[in-house]
PDB file of N, CA and C in Angstrom:
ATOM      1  N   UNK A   1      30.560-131.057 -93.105  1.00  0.00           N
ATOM      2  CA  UNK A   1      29.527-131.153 -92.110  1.00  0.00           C
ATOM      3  C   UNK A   1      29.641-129.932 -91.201  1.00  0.00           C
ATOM      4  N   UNK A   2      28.657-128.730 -90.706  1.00  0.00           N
ATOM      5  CA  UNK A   2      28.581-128.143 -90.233  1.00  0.00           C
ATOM      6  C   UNK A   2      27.859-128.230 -88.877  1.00  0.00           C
ATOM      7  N   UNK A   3      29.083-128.245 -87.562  1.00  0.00           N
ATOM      8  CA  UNK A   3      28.205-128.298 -86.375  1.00  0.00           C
ATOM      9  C   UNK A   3      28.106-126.746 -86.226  1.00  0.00           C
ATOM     10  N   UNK A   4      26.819-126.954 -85.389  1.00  0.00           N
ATOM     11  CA  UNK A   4      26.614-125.420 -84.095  1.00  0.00           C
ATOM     12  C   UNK A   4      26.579-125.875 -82.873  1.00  0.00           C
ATOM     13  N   UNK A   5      27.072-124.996 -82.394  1.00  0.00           N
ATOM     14  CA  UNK A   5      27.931-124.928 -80.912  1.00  0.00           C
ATOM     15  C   UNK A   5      26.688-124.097 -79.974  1.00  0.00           C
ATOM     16  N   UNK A   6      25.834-124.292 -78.668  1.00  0.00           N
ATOM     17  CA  UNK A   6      24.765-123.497 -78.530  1.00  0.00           C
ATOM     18  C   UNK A   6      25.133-123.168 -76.783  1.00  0.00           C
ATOM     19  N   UNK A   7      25.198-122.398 -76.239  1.00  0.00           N
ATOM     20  CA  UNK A   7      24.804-122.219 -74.961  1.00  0.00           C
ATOM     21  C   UNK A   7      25.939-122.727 -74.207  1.00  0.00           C
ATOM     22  N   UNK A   8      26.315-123.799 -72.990  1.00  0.00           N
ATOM     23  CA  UNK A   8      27.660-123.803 -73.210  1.00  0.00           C
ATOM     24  C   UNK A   8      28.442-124.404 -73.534  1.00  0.00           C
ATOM     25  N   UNK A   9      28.140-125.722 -74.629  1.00  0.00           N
ATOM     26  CA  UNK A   9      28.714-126.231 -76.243  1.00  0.00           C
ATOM     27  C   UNK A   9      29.397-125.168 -76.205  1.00  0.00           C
ATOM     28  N   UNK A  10      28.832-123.672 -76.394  1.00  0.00           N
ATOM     29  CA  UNK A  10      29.610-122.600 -77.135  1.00  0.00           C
ATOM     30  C   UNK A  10      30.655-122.519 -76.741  1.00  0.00           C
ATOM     31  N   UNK A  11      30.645-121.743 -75.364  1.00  0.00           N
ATOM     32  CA  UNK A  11      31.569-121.707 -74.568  1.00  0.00           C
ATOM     33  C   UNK A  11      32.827-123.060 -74.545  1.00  0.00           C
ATOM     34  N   UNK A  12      32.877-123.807 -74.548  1.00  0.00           N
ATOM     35  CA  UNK A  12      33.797-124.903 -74.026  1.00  0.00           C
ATOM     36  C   UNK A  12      34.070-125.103 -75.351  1.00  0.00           C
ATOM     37  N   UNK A  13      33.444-124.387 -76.646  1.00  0.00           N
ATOM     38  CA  UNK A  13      34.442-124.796 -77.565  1.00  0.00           C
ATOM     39  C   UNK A  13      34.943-123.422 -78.043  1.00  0.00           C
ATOM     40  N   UNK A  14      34.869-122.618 -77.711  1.00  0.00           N
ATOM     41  CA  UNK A  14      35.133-121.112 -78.073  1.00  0.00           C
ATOM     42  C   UNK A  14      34.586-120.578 -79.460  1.00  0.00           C
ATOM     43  N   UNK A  15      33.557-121.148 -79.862  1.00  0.00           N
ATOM     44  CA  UNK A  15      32.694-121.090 -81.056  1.00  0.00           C
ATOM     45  C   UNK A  15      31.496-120.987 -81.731  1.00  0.00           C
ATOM     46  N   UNK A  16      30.443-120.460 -82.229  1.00  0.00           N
ATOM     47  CA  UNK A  16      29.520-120.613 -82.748  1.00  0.00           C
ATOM     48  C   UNK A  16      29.083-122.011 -83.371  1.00  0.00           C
ATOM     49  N   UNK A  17      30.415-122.048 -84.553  1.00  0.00           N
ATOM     50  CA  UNK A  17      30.106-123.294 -85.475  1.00  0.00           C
ATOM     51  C   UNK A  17      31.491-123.383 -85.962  1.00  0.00           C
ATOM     52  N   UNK A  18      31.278-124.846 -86.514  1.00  0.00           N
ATOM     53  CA  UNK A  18      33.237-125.579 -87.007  1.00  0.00           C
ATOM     54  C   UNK A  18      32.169-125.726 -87.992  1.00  0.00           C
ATOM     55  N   UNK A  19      33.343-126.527 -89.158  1.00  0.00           N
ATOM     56  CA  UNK A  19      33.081-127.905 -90.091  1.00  0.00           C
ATOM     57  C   UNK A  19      33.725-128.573 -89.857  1.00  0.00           C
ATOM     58  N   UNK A  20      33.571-129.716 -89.846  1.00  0.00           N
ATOM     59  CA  UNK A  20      34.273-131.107 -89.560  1.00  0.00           C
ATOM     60  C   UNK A  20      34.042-132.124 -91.475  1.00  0.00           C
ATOM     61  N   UNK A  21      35.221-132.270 -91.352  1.00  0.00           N
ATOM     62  CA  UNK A  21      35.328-133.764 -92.695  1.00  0.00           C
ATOM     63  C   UNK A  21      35.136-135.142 -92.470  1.00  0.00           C
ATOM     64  N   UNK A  22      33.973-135.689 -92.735  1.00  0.00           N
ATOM     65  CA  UNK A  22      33.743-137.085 -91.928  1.00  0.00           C
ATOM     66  C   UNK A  22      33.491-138.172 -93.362  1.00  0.00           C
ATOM     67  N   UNK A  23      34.310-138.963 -93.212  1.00  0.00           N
ATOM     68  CA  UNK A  23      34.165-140.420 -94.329  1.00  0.00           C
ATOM     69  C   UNK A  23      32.406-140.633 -94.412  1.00  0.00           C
ATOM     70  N   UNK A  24      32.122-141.052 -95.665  1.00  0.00           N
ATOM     71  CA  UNK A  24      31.280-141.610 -95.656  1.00  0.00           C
ATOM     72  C   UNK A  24      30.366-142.251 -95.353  1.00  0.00           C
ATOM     73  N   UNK A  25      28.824-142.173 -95.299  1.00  0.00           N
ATOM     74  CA  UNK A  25      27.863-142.650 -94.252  1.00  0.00           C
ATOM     75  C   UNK A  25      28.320-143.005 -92.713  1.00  0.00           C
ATOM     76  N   UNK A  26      29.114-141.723 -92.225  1.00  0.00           N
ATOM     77  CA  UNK A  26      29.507-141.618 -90.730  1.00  0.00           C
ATOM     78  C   UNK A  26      28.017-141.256 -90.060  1.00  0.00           C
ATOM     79  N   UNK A  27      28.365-141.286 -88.727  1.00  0.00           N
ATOM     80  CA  UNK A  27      27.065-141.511 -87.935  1.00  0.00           C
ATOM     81  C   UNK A  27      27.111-140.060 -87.348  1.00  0.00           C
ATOM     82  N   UNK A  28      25.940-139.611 -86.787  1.00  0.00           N
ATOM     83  CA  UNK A  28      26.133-138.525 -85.576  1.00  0.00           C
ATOM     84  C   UNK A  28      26.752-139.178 -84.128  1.00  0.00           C
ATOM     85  N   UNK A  29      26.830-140.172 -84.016  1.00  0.00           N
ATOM     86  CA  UNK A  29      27.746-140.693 -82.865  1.00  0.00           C
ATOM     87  C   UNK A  29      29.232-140.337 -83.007  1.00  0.00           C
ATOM     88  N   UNK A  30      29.522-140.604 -84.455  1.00  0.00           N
ATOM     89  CA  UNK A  30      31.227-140.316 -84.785  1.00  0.00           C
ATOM     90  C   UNK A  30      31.649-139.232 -84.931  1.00  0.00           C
ATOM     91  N   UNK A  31      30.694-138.202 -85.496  1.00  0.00           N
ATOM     92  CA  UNK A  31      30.783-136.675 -85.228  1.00  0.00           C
ATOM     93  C   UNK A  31      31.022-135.968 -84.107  1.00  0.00           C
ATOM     94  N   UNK A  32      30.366-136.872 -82.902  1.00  0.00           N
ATOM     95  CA  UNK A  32      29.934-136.530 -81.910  1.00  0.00           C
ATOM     96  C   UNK A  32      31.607-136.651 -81.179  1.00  0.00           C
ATOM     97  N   UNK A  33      31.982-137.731 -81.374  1.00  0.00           N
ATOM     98  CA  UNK A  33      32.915-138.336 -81.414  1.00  0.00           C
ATOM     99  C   UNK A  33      34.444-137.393 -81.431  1.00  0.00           C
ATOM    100  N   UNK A  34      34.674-137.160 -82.879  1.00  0.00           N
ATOM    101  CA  UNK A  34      35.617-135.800 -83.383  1.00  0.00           C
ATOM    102  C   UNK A  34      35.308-134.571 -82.429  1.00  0.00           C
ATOM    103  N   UNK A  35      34.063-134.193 -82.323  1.00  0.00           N
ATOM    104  CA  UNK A  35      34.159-132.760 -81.897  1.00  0.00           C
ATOM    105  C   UNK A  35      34.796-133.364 -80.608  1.00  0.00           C
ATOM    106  N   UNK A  36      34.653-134.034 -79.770  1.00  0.00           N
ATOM    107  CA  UNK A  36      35.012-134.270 -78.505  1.00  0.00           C
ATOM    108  C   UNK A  36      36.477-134.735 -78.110  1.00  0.00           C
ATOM    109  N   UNK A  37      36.742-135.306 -79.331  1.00  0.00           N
ATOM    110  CA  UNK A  37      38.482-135.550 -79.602  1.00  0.00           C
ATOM    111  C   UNK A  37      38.949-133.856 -79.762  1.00  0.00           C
ATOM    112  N   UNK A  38      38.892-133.157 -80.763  1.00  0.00           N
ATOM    113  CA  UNK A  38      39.131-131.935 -80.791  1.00  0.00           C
ATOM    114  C   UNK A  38      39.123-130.837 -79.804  1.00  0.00           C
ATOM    115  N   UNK A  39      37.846-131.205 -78.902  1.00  0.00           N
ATOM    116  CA  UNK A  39      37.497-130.558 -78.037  1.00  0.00           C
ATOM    117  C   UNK A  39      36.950-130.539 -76.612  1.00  0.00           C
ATOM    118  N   UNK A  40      37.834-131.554 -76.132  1.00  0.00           N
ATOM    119  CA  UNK A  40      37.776-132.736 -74.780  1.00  0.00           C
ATOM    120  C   UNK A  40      36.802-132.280 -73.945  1.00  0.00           C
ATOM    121  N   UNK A  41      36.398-130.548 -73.734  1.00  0.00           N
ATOM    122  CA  UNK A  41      35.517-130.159 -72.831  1.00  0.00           C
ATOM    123  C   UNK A  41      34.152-130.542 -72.708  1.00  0.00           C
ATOM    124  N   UNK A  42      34.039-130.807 -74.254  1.00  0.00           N
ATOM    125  CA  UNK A  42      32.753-131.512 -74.808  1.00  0.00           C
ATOM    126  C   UNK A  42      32.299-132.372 -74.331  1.00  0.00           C
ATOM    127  N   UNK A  43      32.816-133.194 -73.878  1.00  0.00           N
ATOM    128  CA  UNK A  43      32.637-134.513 -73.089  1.00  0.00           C
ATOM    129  C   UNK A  43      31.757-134.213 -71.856  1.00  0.00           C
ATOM    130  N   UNK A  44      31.597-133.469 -70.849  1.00  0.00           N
ATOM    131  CA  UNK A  44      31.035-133.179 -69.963  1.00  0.00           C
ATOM    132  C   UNK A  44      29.719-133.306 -70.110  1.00  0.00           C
ATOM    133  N   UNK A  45      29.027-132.721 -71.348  1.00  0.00           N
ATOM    134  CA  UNK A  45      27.916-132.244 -72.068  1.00  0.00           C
ATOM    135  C   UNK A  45      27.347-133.595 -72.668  1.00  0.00           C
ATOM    136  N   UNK A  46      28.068-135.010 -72.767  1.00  0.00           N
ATOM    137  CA  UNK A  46      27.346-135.653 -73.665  1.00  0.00           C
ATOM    138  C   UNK A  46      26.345-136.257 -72.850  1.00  0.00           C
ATOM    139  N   UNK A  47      26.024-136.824 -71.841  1.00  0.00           N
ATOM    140  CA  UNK A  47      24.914-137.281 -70.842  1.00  0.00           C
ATOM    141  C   UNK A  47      23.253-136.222 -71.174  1.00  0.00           C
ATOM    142  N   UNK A  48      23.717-135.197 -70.591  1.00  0.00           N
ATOM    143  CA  UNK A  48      22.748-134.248 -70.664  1.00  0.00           C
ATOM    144  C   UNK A  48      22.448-133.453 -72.052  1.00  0.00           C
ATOM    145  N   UNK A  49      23.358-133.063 -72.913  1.00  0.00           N
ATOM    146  CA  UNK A  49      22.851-132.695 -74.085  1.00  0.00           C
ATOM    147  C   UNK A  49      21.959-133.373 -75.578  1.00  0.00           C
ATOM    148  N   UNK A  50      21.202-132.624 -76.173  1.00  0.00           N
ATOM    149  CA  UNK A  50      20.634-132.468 -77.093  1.00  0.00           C
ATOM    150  C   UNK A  50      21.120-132.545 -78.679  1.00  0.00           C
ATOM    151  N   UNK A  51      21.043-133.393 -79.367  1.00  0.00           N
ATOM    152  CA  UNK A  51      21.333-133.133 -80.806  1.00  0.00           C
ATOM    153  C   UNK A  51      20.686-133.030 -81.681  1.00  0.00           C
ATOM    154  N   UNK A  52      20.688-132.102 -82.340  1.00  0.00           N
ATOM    155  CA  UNK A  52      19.691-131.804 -83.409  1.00  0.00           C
ATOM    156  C   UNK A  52      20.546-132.078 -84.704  1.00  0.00           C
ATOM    157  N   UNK A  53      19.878-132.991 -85.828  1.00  0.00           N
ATOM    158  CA  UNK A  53      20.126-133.203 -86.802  1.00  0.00           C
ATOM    159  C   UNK A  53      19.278-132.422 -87.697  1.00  0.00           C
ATOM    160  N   UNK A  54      19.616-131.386 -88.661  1.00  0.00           N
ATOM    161  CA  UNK A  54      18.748-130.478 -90.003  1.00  0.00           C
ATOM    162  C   UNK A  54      17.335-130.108 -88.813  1.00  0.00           C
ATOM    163  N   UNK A  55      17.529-129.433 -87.564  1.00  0.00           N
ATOM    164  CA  UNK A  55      16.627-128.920 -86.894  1.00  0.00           C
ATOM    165  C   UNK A  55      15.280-129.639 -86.710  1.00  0.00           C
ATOM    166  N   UNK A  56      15.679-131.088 -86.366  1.00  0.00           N
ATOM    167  CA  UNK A  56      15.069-132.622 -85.856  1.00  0.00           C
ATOM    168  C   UNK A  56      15.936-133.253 -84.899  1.00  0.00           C
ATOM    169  N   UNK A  57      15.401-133.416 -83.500  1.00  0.00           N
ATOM    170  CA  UNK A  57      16.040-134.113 -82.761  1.00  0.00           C
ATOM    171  C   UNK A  57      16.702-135.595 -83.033  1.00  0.00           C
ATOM    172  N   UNK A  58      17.745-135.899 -82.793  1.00  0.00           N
ATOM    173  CA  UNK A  58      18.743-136.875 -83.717  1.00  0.00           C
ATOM    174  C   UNK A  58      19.254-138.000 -82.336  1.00  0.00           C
ATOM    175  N   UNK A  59      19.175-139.028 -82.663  1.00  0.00           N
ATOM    176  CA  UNK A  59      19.529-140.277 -81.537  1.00  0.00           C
ATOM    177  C   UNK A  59      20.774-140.579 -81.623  1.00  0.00           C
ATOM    178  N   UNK A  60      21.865-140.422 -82.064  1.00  0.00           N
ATOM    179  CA  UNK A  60      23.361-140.884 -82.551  1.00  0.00           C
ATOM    180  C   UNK A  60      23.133-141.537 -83.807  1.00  0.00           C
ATOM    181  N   UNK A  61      22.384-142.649 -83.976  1.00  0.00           N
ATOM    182  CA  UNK A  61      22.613-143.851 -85.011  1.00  0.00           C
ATOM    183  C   UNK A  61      22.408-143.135 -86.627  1.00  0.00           C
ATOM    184  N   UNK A  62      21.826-141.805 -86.398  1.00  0.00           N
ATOM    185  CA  UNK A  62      21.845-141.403 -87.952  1.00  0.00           C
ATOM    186  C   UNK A  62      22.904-141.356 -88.690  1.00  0.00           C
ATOM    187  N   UNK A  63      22.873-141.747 -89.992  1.00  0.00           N
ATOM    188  CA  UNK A  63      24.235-141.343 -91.018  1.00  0.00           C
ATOM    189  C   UNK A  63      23.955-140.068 -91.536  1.00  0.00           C
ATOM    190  N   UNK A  64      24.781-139.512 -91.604  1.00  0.00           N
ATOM    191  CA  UNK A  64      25.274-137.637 -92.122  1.00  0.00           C
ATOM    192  C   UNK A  64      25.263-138.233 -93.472  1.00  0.00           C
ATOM    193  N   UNK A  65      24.889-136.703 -94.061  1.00  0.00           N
ATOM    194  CA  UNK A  65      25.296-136.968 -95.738  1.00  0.00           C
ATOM    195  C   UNK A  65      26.073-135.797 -95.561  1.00  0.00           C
ATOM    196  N   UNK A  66      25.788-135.189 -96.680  1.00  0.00           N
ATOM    197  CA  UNK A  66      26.755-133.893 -97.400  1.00  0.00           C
ATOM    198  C   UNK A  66      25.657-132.707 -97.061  1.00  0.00           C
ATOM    199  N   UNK A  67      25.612-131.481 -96.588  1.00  0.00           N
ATOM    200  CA  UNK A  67      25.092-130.452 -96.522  1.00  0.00           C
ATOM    201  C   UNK A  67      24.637-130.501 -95.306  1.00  0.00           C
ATOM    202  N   UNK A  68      24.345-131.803 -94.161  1.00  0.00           N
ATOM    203  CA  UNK A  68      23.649-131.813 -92.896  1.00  0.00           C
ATOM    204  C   UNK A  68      24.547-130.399 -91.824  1.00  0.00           C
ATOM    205  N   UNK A  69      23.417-130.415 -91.289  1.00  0.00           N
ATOM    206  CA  UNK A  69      23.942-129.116 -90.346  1.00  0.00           C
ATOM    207  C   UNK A  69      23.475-130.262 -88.501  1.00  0.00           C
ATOM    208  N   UNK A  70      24.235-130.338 -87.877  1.00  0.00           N
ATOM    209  CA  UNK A  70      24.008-130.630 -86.421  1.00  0.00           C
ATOM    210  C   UNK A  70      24.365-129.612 -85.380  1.00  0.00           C
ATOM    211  N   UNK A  71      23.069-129.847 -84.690  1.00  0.00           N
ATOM    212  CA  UNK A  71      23.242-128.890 -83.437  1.00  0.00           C
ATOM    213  C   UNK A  71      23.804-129.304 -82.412  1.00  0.00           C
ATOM    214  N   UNK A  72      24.552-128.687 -81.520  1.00  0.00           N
ATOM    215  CA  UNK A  72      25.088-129.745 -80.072  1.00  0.00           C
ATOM    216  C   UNK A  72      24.112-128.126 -79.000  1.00  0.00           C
ATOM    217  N   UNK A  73      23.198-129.295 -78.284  1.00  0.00           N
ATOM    218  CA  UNK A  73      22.211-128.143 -77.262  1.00  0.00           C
ATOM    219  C   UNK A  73      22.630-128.547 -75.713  1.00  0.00           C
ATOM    220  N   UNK A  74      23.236-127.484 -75.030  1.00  0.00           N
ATOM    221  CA  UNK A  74      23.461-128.488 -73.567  1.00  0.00           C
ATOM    222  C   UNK A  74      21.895-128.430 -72.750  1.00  0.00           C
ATOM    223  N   UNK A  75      21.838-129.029 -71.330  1.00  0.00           N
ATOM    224  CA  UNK A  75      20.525-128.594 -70.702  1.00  0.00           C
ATOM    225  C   UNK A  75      20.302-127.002 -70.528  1.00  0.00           C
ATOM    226  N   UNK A  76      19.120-126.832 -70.400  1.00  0.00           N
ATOM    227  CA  UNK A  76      19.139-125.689 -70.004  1.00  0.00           C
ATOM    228  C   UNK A  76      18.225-125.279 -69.048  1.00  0.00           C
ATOM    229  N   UNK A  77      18.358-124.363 -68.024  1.00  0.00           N
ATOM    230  CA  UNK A  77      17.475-124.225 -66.755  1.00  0.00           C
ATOM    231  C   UNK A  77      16.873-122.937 -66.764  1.00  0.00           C
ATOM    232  N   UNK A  78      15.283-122.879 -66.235  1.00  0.00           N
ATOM    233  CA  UNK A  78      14.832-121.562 -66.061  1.00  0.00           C
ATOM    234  C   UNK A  78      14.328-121.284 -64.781  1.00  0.00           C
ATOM    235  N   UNK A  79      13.634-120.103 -64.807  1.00  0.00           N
ATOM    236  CA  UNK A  79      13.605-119.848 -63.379  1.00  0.00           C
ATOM    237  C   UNK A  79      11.677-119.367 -63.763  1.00  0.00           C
TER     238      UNK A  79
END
């Protein structure tokens, strides 16, 4: 499973993009889950951020297959 890391996702994980190995019909909640075990900073971001599942906004409850790509998007502000 390939996440991307966007804006400051990026930052707080020092990354573009991981892969993560997730059991079978796992959810984007449990993904969500790992990166945030791995990467505790993550946590800050889950209230306000965005997930994109295969570049479709994604609710947690989806199951991942094999090849899915997820985005982690934090807010973002303009002027």
């Amino acid at each position: 499973m390939k996440v991307l890391y966007f804006g400051q996702t990026r930052d707080a994980v020092g990354s573009g993009e991981e892969e993560f190995l997730l059991p079978d019909h796992a959810s984007v909640q449990t993904l969500l889950e790992r990166a945030n075990s791995k990467h505790g900073k993550l946590g800050k971001f889950y209230k306000s951020m965005q997930v994109a599942l295969n570049e479709e906004i994604a609710k947690g409850d989806e199951t991942l297959k094999d090849g899915d790509v997820v985005g982690l998007i934090p807010p973002v502000a303009g002027g």
